[in-house]
Protein backbone atom coordinates (compact mmCIF):
# COMPACT_ATOMS: atom_id res chain seq x y z
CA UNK A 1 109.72 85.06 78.25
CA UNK A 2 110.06 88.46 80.10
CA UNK A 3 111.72 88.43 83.45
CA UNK A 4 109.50 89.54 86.22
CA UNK A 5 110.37 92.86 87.50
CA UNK A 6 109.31 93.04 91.37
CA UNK A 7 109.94 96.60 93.09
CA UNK A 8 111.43 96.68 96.59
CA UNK A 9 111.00 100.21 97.32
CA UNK A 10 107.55 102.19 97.61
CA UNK A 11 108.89 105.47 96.93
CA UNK A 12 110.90 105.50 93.11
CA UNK A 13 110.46 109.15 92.50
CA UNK A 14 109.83 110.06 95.73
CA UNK A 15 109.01 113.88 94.94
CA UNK A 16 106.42 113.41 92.40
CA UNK A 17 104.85 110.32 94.56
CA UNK A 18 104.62 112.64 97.54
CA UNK A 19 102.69 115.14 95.82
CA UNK A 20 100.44 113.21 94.41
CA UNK A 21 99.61 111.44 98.17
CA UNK A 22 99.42 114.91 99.34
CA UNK A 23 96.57 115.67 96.90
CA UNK A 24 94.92 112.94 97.42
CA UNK A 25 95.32 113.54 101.40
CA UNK A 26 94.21 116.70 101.08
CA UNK A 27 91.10 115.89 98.93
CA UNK A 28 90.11 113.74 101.85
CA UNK A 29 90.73 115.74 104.26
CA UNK A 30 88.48 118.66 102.96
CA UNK A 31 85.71 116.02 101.91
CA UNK A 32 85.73 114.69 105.58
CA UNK A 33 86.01 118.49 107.04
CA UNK A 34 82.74 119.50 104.48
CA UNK A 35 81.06 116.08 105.86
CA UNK A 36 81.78 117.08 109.73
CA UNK A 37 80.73 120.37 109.14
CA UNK A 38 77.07 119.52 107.53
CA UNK A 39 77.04 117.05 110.35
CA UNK A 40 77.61 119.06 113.02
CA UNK A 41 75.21 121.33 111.56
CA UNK A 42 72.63 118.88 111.34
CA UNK A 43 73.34 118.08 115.11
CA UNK A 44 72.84 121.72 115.74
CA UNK A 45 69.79 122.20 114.18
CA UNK A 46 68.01 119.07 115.53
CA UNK A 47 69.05 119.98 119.57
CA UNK A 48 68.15 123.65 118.75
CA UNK A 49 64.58 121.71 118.56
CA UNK A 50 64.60 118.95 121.16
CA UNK A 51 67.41 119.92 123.85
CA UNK A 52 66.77 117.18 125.85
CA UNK A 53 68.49 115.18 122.91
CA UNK A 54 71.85 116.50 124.20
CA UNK A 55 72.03 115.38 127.70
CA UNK A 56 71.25 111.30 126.62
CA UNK A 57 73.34 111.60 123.60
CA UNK A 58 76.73 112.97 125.94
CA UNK A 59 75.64 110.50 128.62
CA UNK A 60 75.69 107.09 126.17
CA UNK A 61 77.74 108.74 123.33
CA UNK A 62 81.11 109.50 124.90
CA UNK A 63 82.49 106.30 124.72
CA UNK A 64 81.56 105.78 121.33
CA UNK A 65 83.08 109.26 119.90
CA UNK A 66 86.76 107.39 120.35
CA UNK A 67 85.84 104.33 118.33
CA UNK A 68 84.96 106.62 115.72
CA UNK A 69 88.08 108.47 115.91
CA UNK A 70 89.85 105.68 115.81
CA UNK A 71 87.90 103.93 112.61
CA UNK A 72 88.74 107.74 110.98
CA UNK A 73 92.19 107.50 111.47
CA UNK A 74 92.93 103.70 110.34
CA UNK A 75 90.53 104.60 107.01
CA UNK A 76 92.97 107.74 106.53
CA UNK A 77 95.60 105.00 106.66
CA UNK A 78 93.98 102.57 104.29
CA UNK A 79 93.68 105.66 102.04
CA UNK A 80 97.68 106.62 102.68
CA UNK A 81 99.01 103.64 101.79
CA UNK A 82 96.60 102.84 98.52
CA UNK A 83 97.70 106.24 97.13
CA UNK A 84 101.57 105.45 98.01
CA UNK A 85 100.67 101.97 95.88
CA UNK A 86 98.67 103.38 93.06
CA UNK A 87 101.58 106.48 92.76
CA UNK A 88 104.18 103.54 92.19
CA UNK A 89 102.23 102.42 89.22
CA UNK A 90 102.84 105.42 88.17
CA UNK A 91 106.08 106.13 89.58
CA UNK A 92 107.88 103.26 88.34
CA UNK A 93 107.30 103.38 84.22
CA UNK A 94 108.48 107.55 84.38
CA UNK A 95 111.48 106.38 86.31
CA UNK A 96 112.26 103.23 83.71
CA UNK A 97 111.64 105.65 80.79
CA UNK A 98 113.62 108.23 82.05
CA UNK A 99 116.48 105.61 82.35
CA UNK A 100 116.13 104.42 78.91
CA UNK A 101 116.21 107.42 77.83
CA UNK A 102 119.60 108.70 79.35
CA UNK A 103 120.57 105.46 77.77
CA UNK A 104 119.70 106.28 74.19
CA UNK A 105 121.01 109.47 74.28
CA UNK A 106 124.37 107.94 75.44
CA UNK A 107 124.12 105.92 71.83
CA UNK A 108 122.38 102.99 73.18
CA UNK A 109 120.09 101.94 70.63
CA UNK A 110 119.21 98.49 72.44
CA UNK A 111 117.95 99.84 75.16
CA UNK A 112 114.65 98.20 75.45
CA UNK A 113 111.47 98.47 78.18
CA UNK A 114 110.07 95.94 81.02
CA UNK A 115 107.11 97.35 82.50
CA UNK A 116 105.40 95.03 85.41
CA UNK A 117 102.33 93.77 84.30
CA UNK A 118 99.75 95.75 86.47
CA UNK A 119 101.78 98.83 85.62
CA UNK A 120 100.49 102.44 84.20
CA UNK A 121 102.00 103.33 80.66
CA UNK A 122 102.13 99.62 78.67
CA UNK A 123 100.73 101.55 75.02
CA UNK A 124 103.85 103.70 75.90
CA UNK A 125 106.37 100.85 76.74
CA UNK A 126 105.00 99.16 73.86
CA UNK A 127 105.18 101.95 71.60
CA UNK A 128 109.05 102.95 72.70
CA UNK A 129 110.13 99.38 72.03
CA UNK A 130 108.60 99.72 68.70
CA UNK A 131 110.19 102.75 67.96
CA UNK A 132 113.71 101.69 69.43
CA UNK A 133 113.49 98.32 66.75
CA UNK A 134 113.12 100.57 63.80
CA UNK A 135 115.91 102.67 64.56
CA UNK A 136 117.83 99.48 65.31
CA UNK A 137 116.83 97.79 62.16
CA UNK A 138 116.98 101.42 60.56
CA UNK A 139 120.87 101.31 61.70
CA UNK A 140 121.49 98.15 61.30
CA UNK A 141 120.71 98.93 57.29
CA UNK A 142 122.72 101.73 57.20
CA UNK A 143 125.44 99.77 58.44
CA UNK A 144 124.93 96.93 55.93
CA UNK A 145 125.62 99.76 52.68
């Protein structure tokens, strides 16, 4: 049976996991600055027509502008730290190959993958090991002659 691999750290490759959180950051925020701006623009357009609108919406609405601030800023959380999670799952099989592979070019040729099991990449851990037994039993042959 496979050992279980747990991760302790968030951040494996931390350069290519912080680009891809920026991205993702940055997709949100020009999704929520489009959505603000046809909002606003809505706004504008409806007390264009009914002005009086304005006065009972500052008056009651105030309060209520600060809770939404505040519901904005723990969903761009919630979004932060998903994206740090889901870049790990991507993060950690590159770093593991990447080790295995200074390994076999070092002459290891039993150098074998563990991928976690909700990890990105299994085809290619599966496929690697694969590959890596042939050229063991490939040597081992060899060796036998």
């Amino acid at each position: 049976m496979a050992e279980k691999i747990q991760r302790k750290i968030i951040f494996i490759k931390k350069k290519f996991q912080l680009k891809i959180v920026a991205f993702v950051m940055l997709c949100v925020l020009f999704a929520t600055a489009l959505i603000t701006y046809e909002f606003l623009s809505l706004l504008q357009d409806i007390f264009s027509k009914h002005p009086a609108l304005l006065q009972s919406i500052f008056e009651e609405g105030s309060s209520l502008v600060i809770l939404f601030l505040i519901k904005i800023a723990i969903c761009f959380i919630v979004i932060l730290l998903f994206t740090a999670l889901l870049s790990n799952k991507i993060a950690g099989p590159i770093y593991r190959f990447e080790e295995a592979f200074k390994q076999v070019a070092q002459g290891n040729k039993k150098v074998r993958i563990s991928l976690r099991q909700g990890d990105t990449l299994r085809d290619l851990e599966k496929g690697f090991n694969e590959m890596m037994d042939i050229l063991d039993d490939n040597n081992n042959t060899e060796e036998e002659k």
